[in-house]
N, C-alpha and C. Protein backbone atom coordinates (compact mmCIF):
# COMPACT_ATOMS: atom_id res chain seq x y z
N UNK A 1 0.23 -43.90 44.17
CA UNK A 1 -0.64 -42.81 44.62
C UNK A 1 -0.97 -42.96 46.10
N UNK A 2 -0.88 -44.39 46.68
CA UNK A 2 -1.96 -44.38 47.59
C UNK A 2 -0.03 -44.48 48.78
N UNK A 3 0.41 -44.42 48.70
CA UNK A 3 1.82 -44.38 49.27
C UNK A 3 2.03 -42.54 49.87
N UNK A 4 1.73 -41.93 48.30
CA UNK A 4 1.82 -40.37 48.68
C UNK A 4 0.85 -39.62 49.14
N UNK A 5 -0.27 -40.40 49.00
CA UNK A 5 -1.51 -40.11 49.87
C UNK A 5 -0.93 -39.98 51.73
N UNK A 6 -0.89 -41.42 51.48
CA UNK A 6 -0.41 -41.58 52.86
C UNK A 6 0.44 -40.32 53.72
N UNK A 7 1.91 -40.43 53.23
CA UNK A 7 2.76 -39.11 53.36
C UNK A 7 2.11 -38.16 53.60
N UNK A 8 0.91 -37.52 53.18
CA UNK A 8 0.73 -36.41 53.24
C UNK A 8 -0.09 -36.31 54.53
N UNK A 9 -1.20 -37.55 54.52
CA UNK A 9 -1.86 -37.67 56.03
C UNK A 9 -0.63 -37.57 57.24
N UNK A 10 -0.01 -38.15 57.04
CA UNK A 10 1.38 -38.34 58.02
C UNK A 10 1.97 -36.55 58.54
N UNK A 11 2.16 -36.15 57.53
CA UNK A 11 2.63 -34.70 57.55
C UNK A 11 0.91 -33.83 58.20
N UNK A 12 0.25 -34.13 57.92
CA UNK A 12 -0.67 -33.05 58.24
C UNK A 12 -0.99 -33.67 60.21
N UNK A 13 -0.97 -35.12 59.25
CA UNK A 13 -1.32 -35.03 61.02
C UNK A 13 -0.31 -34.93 62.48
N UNK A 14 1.04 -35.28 62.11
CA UNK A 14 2.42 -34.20 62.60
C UNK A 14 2.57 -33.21 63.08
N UNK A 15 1.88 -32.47 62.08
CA UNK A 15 1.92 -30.67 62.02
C UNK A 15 0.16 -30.37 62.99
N UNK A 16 -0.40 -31.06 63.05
CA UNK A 16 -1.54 -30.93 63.89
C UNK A 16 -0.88 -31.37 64.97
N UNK A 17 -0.52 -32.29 65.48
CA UNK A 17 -0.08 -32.74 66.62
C UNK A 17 1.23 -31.78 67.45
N UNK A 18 1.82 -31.07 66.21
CA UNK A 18 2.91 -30.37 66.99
C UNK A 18 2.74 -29.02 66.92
N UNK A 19 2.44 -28.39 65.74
CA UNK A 19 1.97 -26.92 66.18
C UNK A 19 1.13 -26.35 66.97
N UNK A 20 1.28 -26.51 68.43
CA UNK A 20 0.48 -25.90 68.90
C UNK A 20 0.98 -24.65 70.10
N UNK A 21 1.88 -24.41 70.37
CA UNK A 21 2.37 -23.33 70.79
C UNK A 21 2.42 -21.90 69.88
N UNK A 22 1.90 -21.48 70.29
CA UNK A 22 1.52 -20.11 69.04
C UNK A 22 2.17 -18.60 70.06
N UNK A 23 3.03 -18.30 69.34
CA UNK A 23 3.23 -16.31 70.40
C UNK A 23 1.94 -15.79 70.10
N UNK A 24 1.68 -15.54 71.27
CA UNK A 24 0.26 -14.29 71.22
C UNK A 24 0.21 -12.91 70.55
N UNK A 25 1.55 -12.65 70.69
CA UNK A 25 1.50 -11.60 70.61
C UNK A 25 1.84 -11.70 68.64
N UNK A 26 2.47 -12.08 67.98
CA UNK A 26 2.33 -12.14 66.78
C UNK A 26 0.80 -12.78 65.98
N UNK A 27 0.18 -13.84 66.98
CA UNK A 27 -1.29 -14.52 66.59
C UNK A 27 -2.10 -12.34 66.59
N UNK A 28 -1.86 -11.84 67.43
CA UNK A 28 -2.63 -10.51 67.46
C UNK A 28 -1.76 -9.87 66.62
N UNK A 29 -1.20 -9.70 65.94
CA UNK A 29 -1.07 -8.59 64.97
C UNK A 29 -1.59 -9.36 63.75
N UNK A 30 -1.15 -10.94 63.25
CA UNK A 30 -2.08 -11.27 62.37
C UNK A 30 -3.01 -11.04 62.56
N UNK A 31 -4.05 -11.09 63.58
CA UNK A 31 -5.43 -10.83 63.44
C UNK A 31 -5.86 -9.23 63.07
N UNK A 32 -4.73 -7.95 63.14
CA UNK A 32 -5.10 -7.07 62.58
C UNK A 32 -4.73 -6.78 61.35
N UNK A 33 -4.35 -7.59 60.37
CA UNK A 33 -4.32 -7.45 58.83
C UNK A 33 -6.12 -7.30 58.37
N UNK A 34 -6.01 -5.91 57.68
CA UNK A 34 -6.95 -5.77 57.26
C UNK A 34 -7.18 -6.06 55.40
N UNK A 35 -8.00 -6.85 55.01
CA UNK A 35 -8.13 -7.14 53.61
C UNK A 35 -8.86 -6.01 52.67
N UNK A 36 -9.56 -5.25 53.61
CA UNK A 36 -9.71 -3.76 52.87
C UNK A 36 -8.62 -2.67 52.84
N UNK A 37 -7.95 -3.01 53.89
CA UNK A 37 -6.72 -1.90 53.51
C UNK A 37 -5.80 -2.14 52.79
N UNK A 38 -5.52 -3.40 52.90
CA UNK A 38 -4.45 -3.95 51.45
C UNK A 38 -5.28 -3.55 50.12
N UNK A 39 -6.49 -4.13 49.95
CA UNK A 39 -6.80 -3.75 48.62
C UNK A 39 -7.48 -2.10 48.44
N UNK A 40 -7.71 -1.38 49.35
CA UNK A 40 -7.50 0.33 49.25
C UNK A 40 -5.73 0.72 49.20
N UNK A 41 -5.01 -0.16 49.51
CA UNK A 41 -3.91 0.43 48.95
C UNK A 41 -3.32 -0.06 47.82
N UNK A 42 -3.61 -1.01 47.32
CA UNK A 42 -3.23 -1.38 46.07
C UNK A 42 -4.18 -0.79 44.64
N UNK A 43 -5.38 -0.45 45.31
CA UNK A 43 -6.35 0.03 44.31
C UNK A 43 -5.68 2.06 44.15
N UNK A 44 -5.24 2.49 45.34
CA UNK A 44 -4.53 3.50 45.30
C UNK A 44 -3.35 3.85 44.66
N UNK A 45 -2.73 2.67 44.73
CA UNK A 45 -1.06 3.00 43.73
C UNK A 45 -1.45 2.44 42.44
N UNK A 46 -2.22 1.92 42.04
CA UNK A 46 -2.70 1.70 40.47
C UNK A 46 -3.16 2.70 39.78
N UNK A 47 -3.66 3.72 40.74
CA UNK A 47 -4.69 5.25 40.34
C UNK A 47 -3.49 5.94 39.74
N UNK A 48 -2.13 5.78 40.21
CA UNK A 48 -1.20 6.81 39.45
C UNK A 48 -0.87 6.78 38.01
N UNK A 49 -1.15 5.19 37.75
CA UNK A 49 -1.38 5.32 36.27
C UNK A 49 -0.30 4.33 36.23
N UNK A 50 1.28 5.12 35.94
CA UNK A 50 2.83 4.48 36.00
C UNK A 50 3.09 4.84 37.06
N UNK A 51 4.14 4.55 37.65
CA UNK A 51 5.30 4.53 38.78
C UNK A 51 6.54 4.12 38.36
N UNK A 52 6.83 4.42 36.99
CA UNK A 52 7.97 4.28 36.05
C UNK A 52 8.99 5.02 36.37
N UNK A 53 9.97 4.55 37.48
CA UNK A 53 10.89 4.96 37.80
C UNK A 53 11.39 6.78 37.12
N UNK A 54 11.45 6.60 35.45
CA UNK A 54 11.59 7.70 35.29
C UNK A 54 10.63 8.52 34.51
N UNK A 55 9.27 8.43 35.19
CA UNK A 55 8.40 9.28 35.18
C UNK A 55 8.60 10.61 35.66
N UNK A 56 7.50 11.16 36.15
CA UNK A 56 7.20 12.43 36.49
C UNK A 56 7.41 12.79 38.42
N UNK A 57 8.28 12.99 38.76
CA UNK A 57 8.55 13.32 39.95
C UNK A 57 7.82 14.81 40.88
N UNK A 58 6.96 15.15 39.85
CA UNK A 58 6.52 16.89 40.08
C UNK A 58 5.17 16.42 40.39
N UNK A 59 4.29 15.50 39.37
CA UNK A 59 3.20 15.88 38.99
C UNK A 59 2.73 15.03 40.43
N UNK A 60 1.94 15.70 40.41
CA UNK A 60 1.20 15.28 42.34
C UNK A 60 0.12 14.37 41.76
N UNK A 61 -0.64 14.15 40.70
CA UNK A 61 -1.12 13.07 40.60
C UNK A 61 -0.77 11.64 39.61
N UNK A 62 -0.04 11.82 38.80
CA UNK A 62 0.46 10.50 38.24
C UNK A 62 1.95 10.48 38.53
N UNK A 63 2.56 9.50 37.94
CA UNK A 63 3.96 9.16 38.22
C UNK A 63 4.22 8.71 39.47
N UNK A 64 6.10 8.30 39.39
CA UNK A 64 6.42 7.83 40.39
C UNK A 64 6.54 9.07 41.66
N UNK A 65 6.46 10.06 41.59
CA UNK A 65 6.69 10.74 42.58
C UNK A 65 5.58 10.97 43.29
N UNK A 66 4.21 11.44 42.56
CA UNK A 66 2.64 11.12 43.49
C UNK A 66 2.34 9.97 44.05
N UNK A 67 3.69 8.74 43.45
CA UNK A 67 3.04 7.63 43.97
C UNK A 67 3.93 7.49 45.56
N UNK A 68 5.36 8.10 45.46
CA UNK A 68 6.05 7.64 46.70
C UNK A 68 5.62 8.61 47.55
N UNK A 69 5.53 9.96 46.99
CA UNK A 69 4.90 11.21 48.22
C UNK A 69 3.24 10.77 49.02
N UNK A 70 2.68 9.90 48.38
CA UNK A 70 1.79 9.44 49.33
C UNK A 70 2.21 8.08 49.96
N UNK A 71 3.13 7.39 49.40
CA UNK A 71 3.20 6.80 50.71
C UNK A 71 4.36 7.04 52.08
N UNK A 72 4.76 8.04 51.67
CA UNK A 72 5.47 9.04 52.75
C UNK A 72 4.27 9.33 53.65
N UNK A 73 3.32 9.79 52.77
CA UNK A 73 2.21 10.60 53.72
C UNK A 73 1.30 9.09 54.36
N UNK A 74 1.57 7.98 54.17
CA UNK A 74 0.68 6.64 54.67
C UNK A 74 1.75 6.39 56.33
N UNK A 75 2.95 6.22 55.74
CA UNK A 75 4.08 6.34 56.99
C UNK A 75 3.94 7.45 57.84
N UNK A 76 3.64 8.69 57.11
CA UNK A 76 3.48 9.32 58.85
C UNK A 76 2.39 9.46 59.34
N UNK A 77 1.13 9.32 58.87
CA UNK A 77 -0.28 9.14 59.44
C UNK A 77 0.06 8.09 60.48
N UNK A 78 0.97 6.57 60.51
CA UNK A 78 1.29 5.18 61.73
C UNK A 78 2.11 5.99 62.12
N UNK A 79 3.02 6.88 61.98
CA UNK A 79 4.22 7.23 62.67
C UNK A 79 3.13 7.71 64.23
N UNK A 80 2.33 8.66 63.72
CA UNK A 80 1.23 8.92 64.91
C UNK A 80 1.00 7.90 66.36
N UNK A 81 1.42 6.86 65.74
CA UNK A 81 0.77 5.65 66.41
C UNK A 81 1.85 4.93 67.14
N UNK A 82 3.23 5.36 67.12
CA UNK A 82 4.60 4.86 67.89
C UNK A 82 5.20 5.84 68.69
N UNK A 83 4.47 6.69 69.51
CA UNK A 83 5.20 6.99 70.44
C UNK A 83 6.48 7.62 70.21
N UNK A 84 6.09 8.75 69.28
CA UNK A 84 7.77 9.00 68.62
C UNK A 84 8.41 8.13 68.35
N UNK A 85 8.64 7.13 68.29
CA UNK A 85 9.39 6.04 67.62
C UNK A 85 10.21 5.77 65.88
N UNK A 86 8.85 6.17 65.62
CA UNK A 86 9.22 6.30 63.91
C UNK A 86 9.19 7.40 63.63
N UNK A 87 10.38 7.07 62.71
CA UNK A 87 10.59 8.55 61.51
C UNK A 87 10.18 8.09 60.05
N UNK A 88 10.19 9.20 59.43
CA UNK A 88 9.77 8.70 57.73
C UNK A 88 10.77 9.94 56.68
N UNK A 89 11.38 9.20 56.16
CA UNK A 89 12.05 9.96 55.80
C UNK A 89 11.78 10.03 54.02
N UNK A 90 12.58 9.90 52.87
CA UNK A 90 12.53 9.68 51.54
C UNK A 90 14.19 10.11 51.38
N UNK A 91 14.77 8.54 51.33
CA UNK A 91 15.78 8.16 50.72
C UNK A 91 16.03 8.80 49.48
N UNK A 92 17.21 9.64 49.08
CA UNK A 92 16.89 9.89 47.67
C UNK A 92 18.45 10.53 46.97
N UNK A 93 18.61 10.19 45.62
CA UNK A 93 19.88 10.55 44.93
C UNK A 93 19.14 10.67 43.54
N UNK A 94 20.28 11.37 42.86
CA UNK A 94 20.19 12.50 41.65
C UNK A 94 20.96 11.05 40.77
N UNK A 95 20.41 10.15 39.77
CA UNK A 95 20.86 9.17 38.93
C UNK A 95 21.10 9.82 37.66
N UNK A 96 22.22 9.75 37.05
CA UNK A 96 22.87 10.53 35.65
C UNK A 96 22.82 9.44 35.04
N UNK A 97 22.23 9.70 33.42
CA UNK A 97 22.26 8.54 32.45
C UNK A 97 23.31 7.71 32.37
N UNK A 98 23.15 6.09 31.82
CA UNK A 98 24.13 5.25 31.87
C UNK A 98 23.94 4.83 30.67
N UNK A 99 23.46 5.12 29.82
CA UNK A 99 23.71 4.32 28.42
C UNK A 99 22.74 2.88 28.37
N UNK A 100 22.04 2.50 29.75
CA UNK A 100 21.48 1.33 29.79
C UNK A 100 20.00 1.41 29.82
N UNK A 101 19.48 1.65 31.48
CA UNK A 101 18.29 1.88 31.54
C UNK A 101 17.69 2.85 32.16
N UNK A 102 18.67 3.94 32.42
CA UNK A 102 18.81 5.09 32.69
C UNK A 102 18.92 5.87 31.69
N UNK A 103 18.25 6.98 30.70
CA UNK A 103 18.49 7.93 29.52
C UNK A 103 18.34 9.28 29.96
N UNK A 104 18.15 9.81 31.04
CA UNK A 104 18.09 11.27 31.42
C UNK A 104 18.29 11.12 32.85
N UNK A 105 18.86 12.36 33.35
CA UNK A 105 18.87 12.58 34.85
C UNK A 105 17.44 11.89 35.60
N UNK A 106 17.31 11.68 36.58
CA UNK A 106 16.69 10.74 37.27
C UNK A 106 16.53 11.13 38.76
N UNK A 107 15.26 11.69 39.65
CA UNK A 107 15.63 11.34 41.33
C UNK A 107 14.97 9.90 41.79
N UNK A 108 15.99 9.42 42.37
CA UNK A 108 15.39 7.95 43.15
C UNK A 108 15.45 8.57 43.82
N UNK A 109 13.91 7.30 44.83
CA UNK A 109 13.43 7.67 45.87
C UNK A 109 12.90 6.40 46.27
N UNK A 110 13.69 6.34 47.61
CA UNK A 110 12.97 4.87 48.31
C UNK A 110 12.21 5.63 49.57
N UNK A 111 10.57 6.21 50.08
CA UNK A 111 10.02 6.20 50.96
C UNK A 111 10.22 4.72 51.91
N UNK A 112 10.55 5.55 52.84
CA UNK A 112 11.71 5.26 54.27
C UNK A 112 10.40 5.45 55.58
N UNK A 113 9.97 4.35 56.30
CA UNK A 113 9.86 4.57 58.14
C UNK A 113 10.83 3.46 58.70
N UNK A 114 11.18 4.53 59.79
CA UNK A 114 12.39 3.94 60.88
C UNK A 114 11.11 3.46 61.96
N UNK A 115 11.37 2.26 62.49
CA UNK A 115 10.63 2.17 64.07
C UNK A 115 11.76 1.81 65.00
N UNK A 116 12.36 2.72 65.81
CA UNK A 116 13.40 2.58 66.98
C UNK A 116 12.57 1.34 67.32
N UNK A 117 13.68 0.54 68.22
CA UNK A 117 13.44 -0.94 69.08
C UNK A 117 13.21 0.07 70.32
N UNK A 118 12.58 -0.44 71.32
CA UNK A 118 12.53 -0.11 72.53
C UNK A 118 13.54 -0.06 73.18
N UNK A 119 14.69 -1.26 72.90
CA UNK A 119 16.13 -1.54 73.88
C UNK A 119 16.62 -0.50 73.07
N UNK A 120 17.89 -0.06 73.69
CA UNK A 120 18.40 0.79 73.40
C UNK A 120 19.75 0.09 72.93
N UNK A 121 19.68 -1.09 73.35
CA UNK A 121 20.88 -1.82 73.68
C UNK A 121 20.81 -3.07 72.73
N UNK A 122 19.95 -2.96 72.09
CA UNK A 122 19.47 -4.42 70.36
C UNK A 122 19.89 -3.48 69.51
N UNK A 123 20.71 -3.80 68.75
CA UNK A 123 21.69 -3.39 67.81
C UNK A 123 20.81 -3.83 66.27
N UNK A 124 19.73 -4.87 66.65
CA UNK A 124 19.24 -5.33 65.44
C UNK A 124 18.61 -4.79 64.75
N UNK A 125 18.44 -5.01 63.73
CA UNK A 125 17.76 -4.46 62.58
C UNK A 125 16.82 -5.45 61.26
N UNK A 126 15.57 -4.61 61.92
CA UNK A 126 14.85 -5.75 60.04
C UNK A 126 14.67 -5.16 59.09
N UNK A 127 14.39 -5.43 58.64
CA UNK A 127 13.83 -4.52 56.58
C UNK A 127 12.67 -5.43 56.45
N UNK A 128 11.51 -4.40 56.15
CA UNK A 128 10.56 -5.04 55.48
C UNK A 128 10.23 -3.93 54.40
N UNK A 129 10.20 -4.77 53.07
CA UNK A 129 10.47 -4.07 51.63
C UNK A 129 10.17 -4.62 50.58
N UNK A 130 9.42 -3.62 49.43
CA UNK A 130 9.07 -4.72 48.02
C UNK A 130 9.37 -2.63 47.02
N UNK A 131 9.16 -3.12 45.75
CA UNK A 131 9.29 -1.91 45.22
C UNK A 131 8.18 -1.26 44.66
N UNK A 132 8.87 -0.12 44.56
CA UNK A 132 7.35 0.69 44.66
C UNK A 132 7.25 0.65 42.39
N UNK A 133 8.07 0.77 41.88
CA UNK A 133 8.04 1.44 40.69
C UNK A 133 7.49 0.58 39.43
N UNK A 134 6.97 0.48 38.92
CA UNK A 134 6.13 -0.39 37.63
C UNK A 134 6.53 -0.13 36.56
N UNK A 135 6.46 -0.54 35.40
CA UNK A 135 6.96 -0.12 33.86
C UNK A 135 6.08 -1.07 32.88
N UNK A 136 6.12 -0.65 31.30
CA UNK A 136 5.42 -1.46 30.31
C UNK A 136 6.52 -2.06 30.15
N UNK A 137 6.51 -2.85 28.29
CA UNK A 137 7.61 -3.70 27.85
C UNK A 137 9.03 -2.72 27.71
N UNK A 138 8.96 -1.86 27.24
CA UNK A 138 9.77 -0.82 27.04
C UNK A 138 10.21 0.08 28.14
N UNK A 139 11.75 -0.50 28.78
CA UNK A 139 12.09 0.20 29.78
C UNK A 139 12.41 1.58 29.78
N UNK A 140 11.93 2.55 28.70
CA UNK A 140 12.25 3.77 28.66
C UNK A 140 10.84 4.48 28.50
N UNK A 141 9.88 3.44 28.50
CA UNK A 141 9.09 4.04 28.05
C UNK A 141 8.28 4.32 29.85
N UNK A 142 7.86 5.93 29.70
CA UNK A 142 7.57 6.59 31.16
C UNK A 142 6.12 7.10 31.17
N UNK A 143 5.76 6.88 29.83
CA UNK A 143 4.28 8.10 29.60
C UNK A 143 3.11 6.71 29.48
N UNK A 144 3.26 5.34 29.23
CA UNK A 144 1.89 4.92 28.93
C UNK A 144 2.30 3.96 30.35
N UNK A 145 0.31 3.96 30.73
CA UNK A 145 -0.10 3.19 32.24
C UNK A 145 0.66 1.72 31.98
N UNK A 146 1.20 1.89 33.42
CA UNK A 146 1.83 0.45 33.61
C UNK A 146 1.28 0.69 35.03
N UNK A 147 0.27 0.12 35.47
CA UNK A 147 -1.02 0.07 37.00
C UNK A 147 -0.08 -0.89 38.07
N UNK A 148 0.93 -1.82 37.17
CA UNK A 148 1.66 -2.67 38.69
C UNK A 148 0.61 -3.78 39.57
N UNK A 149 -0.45 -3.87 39.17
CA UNK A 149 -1.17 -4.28 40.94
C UNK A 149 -0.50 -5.12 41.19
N UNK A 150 -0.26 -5.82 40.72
CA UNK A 150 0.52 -7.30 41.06
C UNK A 150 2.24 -6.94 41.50
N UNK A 151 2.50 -6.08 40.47
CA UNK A 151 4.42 -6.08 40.30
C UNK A 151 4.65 -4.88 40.45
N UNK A 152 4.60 -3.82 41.72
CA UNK A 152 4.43 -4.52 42.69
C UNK A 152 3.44 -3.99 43.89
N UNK A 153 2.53 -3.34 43.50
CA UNK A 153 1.47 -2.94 44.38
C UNK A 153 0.95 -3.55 45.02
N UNK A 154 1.21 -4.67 45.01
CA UNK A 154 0.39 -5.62 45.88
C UNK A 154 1.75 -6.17 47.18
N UNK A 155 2.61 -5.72 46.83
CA UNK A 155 3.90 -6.00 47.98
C UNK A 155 4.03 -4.54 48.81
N UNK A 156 3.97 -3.57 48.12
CA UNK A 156 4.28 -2.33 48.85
C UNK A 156 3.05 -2.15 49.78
N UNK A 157 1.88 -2.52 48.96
CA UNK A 157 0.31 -2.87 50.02
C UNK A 157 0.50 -3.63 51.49
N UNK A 158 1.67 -4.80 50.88
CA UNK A 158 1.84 -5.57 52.20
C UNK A 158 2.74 -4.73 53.68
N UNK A 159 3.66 -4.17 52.64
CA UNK A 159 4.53 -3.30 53.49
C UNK A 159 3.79 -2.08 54.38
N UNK A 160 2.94 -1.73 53.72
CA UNK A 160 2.15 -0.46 54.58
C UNK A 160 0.79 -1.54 55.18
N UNK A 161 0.73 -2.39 55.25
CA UNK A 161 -0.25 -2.68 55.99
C UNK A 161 1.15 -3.38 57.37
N UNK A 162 1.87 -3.97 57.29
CA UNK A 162 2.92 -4.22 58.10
C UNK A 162 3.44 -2.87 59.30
N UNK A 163 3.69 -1.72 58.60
CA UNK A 163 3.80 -0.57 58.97
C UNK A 163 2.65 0.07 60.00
N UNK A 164 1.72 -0.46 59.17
CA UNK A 164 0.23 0.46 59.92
C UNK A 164 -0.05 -0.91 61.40
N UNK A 165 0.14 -1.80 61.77
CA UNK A 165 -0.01 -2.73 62.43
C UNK A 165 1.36 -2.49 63.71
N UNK A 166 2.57 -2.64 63.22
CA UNK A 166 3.33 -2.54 63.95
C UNK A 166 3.76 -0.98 64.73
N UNK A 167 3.51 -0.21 63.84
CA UNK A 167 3.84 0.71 64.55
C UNK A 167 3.44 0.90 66.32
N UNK A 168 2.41 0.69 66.01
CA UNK A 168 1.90 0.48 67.78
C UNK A 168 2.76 -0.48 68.74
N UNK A 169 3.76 -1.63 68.27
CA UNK A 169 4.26 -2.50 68.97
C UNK A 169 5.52 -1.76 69.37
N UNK A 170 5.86 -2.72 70.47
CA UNK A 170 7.23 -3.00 71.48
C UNK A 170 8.48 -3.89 71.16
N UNK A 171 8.73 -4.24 69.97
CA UNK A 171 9.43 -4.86 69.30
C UNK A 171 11.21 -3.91 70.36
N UNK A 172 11.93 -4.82 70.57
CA UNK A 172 12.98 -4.42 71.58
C UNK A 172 13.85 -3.90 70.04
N UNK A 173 14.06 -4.40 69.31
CA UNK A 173 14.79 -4.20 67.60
C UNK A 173 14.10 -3.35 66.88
N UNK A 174 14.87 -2.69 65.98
CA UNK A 174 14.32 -1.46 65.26
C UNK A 174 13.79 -2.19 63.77
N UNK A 175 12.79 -1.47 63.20
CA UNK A 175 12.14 -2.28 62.12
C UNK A 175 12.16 -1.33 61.10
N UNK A 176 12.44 -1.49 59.52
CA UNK A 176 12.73 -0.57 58.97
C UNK A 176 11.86 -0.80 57.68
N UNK A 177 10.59 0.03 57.56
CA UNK A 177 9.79 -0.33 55.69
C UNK A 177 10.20 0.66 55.16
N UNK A 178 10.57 -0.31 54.15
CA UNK A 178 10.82 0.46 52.58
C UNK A 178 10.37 0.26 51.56
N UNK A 179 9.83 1.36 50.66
CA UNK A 179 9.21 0.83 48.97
C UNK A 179 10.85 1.37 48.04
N UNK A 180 11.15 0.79 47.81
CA UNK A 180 12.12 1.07 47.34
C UNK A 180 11.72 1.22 45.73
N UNK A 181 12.82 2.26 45.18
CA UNK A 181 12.32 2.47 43.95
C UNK A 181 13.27 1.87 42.74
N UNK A 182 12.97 2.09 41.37
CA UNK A 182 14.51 1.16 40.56
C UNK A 182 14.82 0.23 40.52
N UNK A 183 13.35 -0.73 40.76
CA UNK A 183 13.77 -2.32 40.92
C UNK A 183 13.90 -2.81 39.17
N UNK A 184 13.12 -2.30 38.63
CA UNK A 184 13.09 -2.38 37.16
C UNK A 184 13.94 -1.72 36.55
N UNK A 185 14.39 -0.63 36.65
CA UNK A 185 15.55 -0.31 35.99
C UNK A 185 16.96 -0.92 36.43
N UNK A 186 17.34 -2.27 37.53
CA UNK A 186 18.30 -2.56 37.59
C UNK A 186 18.67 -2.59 39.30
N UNK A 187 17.93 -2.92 39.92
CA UNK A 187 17.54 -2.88 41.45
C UNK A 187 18.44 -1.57 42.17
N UNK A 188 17.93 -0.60 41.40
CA UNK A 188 18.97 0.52 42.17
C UNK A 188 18.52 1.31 43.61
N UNK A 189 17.27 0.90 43.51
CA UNK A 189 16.75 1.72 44.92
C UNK A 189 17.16 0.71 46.27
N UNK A 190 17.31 -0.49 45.83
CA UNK A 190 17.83 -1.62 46.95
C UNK A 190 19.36 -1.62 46.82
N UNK A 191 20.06 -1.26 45.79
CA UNK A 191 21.44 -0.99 45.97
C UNK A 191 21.81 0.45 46.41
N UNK A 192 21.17 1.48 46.21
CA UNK A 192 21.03 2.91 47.32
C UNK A 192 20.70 2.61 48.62
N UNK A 193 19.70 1.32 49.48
CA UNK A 193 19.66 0.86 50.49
C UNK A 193 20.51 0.34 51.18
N UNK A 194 21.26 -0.57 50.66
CA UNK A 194 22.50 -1.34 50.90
C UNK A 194 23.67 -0.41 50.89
N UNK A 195 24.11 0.18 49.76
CA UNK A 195 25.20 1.03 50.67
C UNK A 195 25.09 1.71 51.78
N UNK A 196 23.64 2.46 52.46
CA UNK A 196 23.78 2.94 53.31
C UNK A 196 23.64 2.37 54.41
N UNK A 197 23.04 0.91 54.61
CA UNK A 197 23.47 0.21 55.21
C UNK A 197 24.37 -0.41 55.89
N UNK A 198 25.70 -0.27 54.43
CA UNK A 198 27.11 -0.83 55.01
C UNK A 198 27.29 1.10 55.53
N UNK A 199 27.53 2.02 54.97
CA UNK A 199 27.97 2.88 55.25
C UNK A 199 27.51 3.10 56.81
N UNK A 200 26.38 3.39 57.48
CA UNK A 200 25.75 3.37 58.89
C UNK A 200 26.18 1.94 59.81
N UNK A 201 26.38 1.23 58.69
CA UNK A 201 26.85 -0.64 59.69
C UNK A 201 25.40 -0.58 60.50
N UNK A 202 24.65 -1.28 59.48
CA UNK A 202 23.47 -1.67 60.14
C UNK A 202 23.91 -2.67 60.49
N UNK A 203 23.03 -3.34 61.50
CA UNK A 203 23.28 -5.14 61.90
C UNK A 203 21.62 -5.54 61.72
N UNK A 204 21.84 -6.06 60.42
CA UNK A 204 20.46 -5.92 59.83
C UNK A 204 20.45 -8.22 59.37
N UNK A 205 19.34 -8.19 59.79
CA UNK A 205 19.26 -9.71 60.33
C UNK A 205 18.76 -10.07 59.26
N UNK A 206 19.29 -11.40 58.54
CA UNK A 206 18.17 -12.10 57.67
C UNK A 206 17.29 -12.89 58.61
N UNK A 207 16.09 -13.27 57.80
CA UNK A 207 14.92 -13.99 58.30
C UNK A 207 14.67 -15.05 57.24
């Protein structure tokens, strides 16, 4: 015990001794994460009830479609805030049953903001992304509350608080949030991402 004790003093006091160069400019956008707006937006996408992929795409207050049409409408309230920079779009295709976890026609929808890089001439590209869509035990089942906070309202929370922060920045690389939808039925809203990815030839960077 008293060996791994040790180790750990060793490591902390290492990491005290060497972290101390910090970018300013990322120390200031952490400092604008707000802990009320994450949890007003996670307390907001729970209000829809489900976000069951193949829910209700019409109904403006439950389902997955009241849930992605407001956060279309969260993306362009920051779009305000980039200088024309960002667009917001809603990614979207017509899914025909597959016999699996798909049983009726279907629109996916991954709510989409673009933030152009400043260079014109950074080819790069990030993704910041979690999914928007929730479900009970029963993947067909679309009508009883599945609230998500956790799986994944509490990631898409992160993504629009990421969104609402950066938009204001100078990032020279273009930054791209997505709630992508169809993670539960078979990650199809991130495989609708990815082809258009290869199809456009993003040069889209891991981190």
């Amino acid at each position: 015990m008293k060996k791994y004790i040790l180790l750990i003093l060793i490591s902390v006091s290492f990491s005290a001794q060497t972290a101390i160069n910090r970018d300013s400019e990322i120390s200031n956008y952490v400092s604008l994460v707000n802990s009320d707006s994450l949890k007003s937006n996670v307390e907001k996408l729970v209000s829809f009830g489900t976000r069951q992929t193949l829910s209700s795409t019409s109904d403006k207050k439950r389902g997955i479609g009241a849930a992605r049409n407001w956060v279309l409408n969260q993306f362009k309230n920051y779009a305000k805030n980039s200088d024309g920079r960002m667009s917001v779009e809603l990614q979207n295709e017509d899914l025909q049953p597959d016999g699996k976890r798909i049983n009726q026609v279907t629109n996916l929808g991954n709510p989409t903001a673009i933030l152009k890089g400043t260079n014109p001439n950074d080819t790069r590209i990030f993704i910041i992304s979690e999914h928007l869509d929730s479900r009970v035990t029963d993947i067909f089942n679309f009508k009883s509350d599945a609230p998500g906070a956790n799986d994944d309202a509490s990631g898409v929370a992160a993504v629009l608080e990421c969104a609402r922060i950066l938009s204001k920045s100078n990032f020279p690389s273009t930054v791209i949030f997505v709630a992508v939808s169809g993670e539960e039925q078979g990650l199809l809203g991130s495989k609708m991402l990815a082809e258009r990815a290869v199809k456009e030839k993003w040069n889209v960077l891991q981190c």
